[in-house]
Protein backbone atom coordinates (compact mmCIF):
# COMPACT_ATOMS: atom_id res chain seq x y z
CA UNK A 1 -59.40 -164.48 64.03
CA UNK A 2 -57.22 -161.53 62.40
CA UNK A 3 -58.99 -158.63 61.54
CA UNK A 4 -58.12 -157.86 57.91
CA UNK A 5 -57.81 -153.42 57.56
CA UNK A 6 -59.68 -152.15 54.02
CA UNK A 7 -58.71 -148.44 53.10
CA UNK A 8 -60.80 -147.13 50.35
CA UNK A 9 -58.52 -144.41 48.49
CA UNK A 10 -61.09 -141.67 46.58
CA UNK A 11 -60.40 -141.16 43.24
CA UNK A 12 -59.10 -137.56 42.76
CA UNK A 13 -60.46 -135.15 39.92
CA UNK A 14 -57.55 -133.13 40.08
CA UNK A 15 -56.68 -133.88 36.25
CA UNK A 16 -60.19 -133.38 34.89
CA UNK A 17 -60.49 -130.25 36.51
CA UNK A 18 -57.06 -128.96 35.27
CA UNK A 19 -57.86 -129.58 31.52
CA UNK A 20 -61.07 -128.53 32.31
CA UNK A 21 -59.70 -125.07 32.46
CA UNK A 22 -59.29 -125.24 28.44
CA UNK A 23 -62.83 -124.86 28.00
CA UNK A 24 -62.19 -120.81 27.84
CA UNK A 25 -60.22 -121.53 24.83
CA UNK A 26 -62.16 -124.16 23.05
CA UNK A 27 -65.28 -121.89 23.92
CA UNK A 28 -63.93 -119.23 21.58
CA UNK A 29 -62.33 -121.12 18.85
CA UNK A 30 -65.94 -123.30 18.62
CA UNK A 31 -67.81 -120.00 19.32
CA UNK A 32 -66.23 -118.34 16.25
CA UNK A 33 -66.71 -120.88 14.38
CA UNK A 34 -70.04 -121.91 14.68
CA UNK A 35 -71.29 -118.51 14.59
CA UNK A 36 -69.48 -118.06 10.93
CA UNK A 37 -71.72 -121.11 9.56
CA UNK A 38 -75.33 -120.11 12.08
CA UNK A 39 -75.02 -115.86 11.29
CA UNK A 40 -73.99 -116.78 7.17
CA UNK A 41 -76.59 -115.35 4.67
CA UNK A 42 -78.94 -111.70 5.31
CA UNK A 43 -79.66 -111.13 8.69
CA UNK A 44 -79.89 -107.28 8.49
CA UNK A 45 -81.40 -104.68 5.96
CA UNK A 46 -80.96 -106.77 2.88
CA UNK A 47 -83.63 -106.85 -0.29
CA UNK A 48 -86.34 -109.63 0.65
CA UNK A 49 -85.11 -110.99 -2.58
CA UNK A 50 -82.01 -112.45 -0.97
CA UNK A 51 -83.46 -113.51 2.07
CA UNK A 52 -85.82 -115.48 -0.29
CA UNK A 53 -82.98 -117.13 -2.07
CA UNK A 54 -80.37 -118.26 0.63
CA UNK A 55 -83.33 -119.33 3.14
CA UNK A 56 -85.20 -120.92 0.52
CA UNK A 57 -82.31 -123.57 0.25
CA UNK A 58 -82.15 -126.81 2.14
CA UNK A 59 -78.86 -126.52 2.55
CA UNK A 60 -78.22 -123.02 4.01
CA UNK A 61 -80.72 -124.37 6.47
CA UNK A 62 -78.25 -127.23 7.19
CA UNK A 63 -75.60 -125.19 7.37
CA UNK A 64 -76.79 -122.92 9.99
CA UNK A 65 -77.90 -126.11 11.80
CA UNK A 66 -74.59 -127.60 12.10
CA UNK A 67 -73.04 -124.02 13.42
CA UNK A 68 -75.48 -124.30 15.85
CA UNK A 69 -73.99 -127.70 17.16
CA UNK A 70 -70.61 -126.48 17.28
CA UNK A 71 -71.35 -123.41 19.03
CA UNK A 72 -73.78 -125.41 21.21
CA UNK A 73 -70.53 -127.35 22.02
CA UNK A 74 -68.24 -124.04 22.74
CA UNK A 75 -71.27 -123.25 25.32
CA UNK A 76 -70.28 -126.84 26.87
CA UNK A 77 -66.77 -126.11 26.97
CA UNK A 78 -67.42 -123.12 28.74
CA UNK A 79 -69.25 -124.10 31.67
CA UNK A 80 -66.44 -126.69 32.67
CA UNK A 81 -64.30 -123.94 32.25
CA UNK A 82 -66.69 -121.79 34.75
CA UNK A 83 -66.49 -124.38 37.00
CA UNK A 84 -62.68 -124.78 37.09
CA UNK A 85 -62.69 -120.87 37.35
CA UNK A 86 -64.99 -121.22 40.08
CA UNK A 87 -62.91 -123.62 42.34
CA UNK A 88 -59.61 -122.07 41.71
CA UNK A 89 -60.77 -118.42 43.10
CA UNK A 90 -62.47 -120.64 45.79
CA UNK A 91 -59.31 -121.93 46.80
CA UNK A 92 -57.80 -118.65 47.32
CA UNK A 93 -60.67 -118.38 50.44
CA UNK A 94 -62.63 -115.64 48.79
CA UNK A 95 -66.08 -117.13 48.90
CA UNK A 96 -67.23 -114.32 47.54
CA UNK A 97 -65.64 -113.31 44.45
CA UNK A 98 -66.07 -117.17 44.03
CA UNK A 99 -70.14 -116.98 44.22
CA UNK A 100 -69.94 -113.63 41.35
CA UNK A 101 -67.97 -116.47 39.32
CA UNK A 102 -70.36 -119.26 39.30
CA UNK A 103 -73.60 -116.94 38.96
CA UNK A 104 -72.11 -114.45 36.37
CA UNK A 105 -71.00 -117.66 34.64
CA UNK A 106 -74.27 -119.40 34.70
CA UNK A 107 -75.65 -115.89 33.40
CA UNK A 108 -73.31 -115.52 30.33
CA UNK A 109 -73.39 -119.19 29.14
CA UNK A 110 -77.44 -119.04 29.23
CA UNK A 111 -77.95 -116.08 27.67
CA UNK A 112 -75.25 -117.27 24.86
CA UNK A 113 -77.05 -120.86 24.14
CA UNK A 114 -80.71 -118.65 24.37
CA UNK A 115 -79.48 -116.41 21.88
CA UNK A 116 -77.96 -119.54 19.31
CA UNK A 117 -81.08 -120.81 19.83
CA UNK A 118 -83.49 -118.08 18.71
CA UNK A 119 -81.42 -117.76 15.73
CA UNK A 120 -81.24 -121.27 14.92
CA UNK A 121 -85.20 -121.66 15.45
CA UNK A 122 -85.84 -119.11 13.17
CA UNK A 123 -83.21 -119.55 10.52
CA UNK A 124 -84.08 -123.70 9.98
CA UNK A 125 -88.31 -122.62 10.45
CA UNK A 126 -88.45 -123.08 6.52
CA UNK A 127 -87.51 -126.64 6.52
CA UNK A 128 -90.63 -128.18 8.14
CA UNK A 129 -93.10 -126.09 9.37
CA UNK A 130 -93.51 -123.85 6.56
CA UNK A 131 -92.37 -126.08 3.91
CA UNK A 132 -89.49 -123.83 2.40
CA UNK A 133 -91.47 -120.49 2.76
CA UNK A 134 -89.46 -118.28 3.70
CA UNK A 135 -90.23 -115.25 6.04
CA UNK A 136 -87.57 -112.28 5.73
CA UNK A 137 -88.99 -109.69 8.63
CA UNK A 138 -89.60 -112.64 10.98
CA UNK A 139 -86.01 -113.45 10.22
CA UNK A 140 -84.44 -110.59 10.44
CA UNK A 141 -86.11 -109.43 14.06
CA UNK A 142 -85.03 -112.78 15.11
CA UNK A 143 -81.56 -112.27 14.41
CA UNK A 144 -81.71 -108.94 16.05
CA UNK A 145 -83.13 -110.62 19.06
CA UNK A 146 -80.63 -113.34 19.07
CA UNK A 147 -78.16 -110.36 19.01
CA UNK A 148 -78.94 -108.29 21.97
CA UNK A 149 -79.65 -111.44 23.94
CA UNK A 150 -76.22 -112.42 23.45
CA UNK A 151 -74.57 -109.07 24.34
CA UNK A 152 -76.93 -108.67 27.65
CA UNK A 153 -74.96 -111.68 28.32
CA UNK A 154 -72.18 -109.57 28.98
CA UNK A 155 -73.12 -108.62 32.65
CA UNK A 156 -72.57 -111.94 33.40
CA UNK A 157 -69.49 -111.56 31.70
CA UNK A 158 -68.43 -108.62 33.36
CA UNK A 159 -68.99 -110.04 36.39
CA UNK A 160 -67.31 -113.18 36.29
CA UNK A 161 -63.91 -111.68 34.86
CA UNK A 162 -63.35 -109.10 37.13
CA UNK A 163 -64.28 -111.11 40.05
CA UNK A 164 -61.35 -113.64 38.66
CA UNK A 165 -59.00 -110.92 38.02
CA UNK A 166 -59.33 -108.95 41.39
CA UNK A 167 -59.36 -112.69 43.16
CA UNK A 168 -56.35 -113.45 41.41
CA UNK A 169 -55.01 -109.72 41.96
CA UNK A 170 -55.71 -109.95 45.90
CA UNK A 171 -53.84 -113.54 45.78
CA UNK A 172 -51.16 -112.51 44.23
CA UNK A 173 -51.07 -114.75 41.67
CA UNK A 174 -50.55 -112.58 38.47
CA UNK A 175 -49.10 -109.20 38.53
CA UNK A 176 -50.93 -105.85 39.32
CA UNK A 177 -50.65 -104.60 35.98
CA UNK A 178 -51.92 -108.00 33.92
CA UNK A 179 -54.70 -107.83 37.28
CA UNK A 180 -56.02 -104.74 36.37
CA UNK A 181 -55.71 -105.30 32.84
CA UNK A 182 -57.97 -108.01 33.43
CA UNK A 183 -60.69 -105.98 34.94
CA UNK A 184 -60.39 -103.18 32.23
CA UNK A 185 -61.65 -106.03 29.40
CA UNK A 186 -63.76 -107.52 32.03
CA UNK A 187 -65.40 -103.72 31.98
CA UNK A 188 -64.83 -103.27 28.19
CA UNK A 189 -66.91 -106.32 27.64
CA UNK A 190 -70.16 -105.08 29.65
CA UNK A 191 -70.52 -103.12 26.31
CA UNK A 192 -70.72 -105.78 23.63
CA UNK A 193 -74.04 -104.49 22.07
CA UNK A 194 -71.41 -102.97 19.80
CA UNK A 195 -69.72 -105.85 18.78
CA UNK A 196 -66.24 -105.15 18.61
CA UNK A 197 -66.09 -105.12 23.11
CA UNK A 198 -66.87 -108.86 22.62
CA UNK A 199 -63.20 -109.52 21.72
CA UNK A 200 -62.32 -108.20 25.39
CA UNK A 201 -64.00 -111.43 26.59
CA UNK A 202 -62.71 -113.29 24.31
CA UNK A 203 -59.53 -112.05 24.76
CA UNK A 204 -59.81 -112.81 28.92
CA UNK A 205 -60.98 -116.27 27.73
CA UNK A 206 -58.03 -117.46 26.09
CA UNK A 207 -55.64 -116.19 28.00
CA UNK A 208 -57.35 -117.41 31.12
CA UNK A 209 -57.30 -120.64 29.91
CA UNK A 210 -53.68 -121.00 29.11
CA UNK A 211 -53.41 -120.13 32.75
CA UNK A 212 -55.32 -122.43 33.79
CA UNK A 213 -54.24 -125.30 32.12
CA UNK A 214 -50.45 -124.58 32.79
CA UNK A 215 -51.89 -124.59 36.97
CA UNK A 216 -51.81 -127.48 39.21
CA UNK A 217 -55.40 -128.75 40.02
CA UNK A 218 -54.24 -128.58 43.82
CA UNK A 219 -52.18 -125.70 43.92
CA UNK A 220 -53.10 -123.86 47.11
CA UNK A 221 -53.67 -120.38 47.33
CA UNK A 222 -50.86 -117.85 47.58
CA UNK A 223 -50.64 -116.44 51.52
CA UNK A 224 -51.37 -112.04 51.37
């Protein structure tokens, strides 16, 4: 009897995790966006009067439910992104750096969908439970919560973009200048409680991506 040889070939993600590497990108552009639609109306020191009048309407309430999807999705975009981030500084064999990805990561992307969510909770609470009565302090503290949440977020930030820059520094993969540069806004970022740092990540994000995206799945690591 002939023996008949079976190879079983394993299917390779290479592609998935190269576009996955987009996700920085289509985090911000979804993030922005969303946020627009789930932050419209008062939020801050306005006159009960108007918090009475936009929140009193079905469809503000809709609206700010439907920016919460579309950030929601920006969150999913960005932890494939993390992950391709993740590998790619684990290919370079620094473990390390690679671990202060995936945890900073993990940080940034749950404190951003806790802090959609405590806005959306309280900005759609009118709809059922209170049958379109509308509460503006419980609002507005909300909104302040949802705030800070999101910009504590930043250490993870912080953490995950410098670890990527000085990874891809070490490797030799960028230059030192666009390295360093990367670090600065990965620093610049850890302060986003006032708002205008947050571009710094944003910044990173997109133009991480783009360098992602335009890498080979497989490329190995450049040798020191």
């Amino acid at each position: 009897m002939t023996g008949v040889a079976t190879t079983t070939e394993v299917p390779s993600d290479r592609g998935i995790a190269r576009w996955a590497g987009l996700g920085g990108l289509l985090y911000v552009v979804l993030l922005i966006v969303g946020a627009i639609l789930l932050f419209d109306g008062p939020t801050g020191d306005e006159a009960p009067a108007k918090y009475f009048a936009y929140y009193g309407q079905h469809g503000h309430r809709g609206r700010a439910g439907v920016g919460w999807v579309i950030a929601m999705l920006g969150v999913l975009c960005l932890i494939w992104f993390i992950s391709r981030l993740r590998d790619v500084v684990a290919g370079y064999g620094m473990p390390f750096l690679s671990s202060v990805v995936f945890v900073g990561g993990t940080v940034y992307a749950s404190m951003t969908a806790v802090a959609l969510s405590i806005r959306m909770g309280t900005a759609t609470m009118s709809d059922d439970t209170f049958h379109h009565v509308v509460f503006p302090g419980v609002i507005h503290g909300a909104s302040d919560a949802a705030y800070v949440t999101h910009a504590a977020g930043a250490v993870g930030a912080t953490s995950f973009i410098v670890a990527a820059s000085l990874a891809a520094l070490r490797a030799r993969r960028i230059p030192a200048w666009a390295g360093w540069l990367g670090v600065a806004l990965g620093i610049i970022g850890l302060f986003s409680i006032v708002f205008f740092p947050m571009l710094a990540i944003a910044i990173w994000l997109v133009v991480a991506s783009v360098l992602l995206v335009r890498m080979p799945a497989g490329a190995p690591a450049a040798s020191s």
